[in-house]
N, C-alpha and C. Protein backbone atom coordinates (compact mmCIF):
# COMPACT_ATOMS: atom_id res chain seq x y z
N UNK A 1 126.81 32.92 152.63
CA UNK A 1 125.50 32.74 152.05
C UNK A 1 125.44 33.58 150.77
N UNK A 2 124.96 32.78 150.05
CA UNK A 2 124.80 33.63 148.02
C UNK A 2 123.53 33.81 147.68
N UNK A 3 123.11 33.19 148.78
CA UNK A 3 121.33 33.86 148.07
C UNK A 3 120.46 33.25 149.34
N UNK A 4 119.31 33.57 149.10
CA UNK A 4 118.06 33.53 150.21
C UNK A 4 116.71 33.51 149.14
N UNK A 5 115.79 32.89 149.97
CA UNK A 5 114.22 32.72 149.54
C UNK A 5 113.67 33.70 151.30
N UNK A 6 113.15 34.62 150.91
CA UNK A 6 112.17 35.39 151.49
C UNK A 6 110.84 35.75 151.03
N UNK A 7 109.72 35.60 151.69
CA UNK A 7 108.46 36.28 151.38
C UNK A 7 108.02 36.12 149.70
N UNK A 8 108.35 34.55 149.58
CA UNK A 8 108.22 34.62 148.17
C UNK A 8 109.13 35.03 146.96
N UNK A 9 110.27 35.18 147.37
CA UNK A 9 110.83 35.74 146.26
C UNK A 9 112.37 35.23 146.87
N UNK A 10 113.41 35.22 145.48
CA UNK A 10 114.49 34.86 145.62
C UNK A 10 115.67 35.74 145.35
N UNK A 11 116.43 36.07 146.37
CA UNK A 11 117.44 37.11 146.41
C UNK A 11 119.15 36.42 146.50
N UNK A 12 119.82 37.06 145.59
CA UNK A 12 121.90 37.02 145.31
C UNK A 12 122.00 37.49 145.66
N UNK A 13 123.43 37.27 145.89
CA UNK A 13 124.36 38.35 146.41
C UNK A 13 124.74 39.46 145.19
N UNK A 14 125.11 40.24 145.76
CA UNK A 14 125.63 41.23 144.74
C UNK A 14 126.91 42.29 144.96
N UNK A 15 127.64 42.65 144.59
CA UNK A 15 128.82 43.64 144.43
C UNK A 15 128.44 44.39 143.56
N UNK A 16 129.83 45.00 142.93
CA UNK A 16 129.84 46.04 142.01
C UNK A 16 130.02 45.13 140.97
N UNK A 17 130.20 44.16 140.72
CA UNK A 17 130.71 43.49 139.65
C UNK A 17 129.61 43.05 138.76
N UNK A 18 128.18 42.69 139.53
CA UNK A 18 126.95 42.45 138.86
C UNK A 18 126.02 43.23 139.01
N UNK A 19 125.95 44.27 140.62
CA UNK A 19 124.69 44.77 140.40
C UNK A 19 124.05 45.97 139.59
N UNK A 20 124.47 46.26 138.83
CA UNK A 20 124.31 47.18 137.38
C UNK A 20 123.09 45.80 136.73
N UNK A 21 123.42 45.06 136.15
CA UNK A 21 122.13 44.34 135.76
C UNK A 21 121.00 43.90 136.32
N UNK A 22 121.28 43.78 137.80
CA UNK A 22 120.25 43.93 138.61
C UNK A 22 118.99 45.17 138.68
N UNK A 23 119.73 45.95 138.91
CA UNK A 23 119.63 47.15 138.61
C UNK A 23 118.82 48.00 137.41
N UNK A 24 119.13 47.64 136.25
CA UNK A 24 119.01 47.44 135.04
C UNK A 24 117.92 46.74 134.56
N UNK A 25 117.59 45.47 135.31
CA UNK A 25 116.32 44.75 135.24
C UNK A 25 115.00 45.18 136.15
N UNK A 26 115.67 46.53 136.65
CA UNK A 26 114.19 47.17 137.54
C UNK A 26 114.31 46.28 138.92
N UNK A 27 115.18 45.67 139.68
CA UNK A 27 115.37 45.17 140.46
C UNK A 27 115.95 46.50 142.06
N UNK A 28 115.92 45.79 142.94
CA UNK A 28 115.94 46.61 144.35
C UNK A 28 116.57 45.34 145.02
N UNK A 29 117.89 45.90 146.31
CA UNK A 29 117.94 45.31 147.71
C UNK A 29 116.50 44.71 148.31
N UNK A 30 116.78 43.82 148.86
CA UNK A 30 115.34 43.43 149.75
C UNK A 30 115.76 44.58 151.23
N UNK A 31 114.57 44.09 151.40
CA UNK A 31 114.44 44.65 152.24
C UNK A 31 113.92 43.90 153.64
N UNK A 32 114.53 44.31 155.12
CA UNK A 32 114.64 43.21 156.28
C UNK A 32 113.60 43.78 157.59
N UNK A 33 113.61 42.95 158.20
CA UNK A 33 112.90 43.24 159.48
C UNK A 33 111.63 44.41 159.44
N UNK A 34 111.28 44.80 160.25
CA UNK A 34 109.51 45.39 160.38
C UNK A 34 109.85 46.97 159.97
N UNK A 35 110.81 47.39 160.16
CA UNK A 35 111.73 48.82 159.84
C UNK A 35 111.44 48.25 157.96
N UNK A 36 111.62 48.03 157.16
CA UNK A 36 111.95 47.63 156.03
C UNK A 36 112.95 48.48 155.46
N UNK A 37 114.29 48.11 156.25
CA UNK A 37 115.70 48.07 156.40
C UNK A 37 116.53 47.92 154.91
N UNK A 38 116.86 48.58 154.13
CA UNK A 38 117.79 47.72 152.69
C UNK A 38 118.43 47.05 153.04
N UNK A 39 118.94 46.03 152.63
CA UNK A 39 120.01 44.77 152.85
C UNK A 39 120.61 45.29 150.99
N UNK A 40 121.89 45.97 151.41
CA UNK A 40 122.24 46.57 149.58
C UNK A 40 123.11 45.21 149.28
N UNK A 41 123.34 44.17 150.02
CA UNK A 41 124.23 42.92 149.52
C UNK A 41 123.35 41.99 148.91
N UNK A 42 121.98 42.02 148.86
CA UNK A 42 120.97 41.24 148.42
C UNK A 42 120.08 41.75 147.68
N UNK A 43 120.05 41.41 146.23
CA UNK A 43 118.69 42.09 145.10
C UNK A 43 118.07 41.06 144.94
N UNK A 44 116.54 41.50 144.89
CA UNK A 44 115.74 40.35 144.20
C UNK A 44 116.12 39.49 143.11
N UNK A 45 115.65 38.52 142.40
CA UNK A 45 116.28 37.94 141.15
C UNK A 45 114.74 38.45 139.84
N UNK A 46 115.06 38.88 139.22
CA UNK A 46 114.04 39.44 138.41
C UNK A 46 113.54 38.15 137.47
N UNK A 47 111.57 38.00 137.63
CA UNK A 47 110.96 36.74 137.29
C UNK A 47 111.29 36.40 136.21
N UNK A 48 112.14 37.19 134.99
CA UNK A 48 112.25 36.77 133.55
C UNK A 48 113.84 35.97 133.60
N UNK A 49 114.49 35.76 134.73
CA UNK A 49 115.55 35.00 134.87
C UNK A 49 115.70 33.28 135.46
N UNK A 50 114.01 33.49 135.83
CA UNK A 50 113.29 31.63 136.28
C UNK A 50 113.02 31.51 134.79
N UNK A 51 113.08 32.14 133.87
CA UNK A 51 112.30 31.35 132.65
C UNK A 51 113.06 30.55 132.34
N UNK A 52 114.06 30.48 132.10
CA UNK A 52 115.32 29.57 131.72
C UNK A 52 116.12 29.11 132.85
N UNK A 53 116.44 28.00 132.91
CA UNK A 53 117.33 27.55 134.18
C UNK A 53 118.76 27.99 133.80
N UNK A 54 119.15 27.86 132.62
CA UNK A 54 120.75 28.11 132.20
C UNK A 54 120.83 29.38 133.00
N UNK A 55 119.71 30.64 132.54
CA UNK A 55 120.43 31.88 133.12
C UNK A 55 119.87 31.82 134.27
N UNK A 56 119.18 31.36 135.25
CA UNK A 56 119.07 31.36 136.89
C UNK A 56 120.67 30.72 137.18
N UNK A 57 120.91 29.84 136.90
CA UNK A 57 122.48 29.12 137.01
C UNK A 57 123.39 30.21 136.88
N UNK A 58 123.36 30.56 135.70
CA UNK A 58 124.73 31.83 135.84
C UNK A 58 124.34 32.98 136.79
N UNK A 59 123.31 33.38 136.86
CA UNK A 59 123.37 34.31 138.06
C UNK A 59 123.42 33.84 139.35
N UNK A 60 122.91 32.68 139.48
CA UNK A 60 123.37 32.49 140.88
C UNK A 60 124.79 32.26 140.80
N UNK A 61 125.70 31.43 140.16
CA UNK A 61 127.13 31.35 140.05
C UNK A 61 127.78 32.63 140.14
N UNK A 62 127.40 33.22 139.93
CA UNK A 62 127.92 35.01 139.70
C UNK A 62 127.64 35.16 141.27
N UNK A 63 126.66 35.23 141.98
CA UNK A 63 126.80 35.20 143.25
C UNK A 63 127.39 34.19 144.51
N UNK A 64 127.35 33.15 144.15
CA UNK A 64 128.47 32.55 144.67
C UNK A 64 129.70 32.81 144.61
N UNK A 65 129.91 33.42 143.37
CA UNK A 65 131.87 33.58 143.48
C UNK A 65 132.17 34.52 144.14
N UNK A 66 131.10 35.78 144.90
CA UNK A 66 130.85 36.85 145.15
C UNK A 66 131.13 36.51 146.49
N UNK A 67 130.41 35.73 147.34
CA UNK A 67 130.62 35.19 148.16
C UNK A 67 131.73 34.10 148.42
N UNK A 68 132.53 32.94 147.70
CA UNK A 68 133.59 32.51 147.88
C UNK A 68 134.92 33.77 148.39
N UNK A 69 134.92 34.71 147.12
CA UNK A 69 135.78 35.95 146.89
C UNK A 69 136.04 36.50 148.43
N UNK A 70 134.92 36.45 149.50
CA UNK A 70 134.81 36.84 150.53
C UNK A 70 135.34 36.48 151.82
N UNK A 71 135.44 34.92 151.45
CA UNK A 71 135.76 34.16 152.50
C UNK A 71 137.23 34.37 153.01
């Protein structure tokens, strides 16, 4: 799995390879269950990356390969 829709909002996968821009964009791990648990393999997708579909595409692709890489 490369990404998830939770509670309104849409979360990638992430490594070391991208999450510096995550990061960078004021972004956080979601967070799971009633504990509100970090999940550090999953960052939100920050709202100025829906403005454009090209760059929602490359970041999610960036998390997919993240996840292929894994398999």
């Amino acid at each position: 799995m490369f990404g998830l829709v939770y509670n309104d909002s849409v979360a990638l996968k992430v490594d070391l390879s991208n999450q510096s821009k995550y990061i960078a964009a004021g972004e956080a791990p979601i967070t799971v269950f009633k504990t509100n648990t970090p999940l550090p393999s999953y960052y939100t997708v920050p709202g100025s990356v829906f403005e454009n579909a090209s760059d929602f595409v490359s970041w999610a692709k960036e998390s997919y390969q993240i996840q292929v890489q894994k398999l």
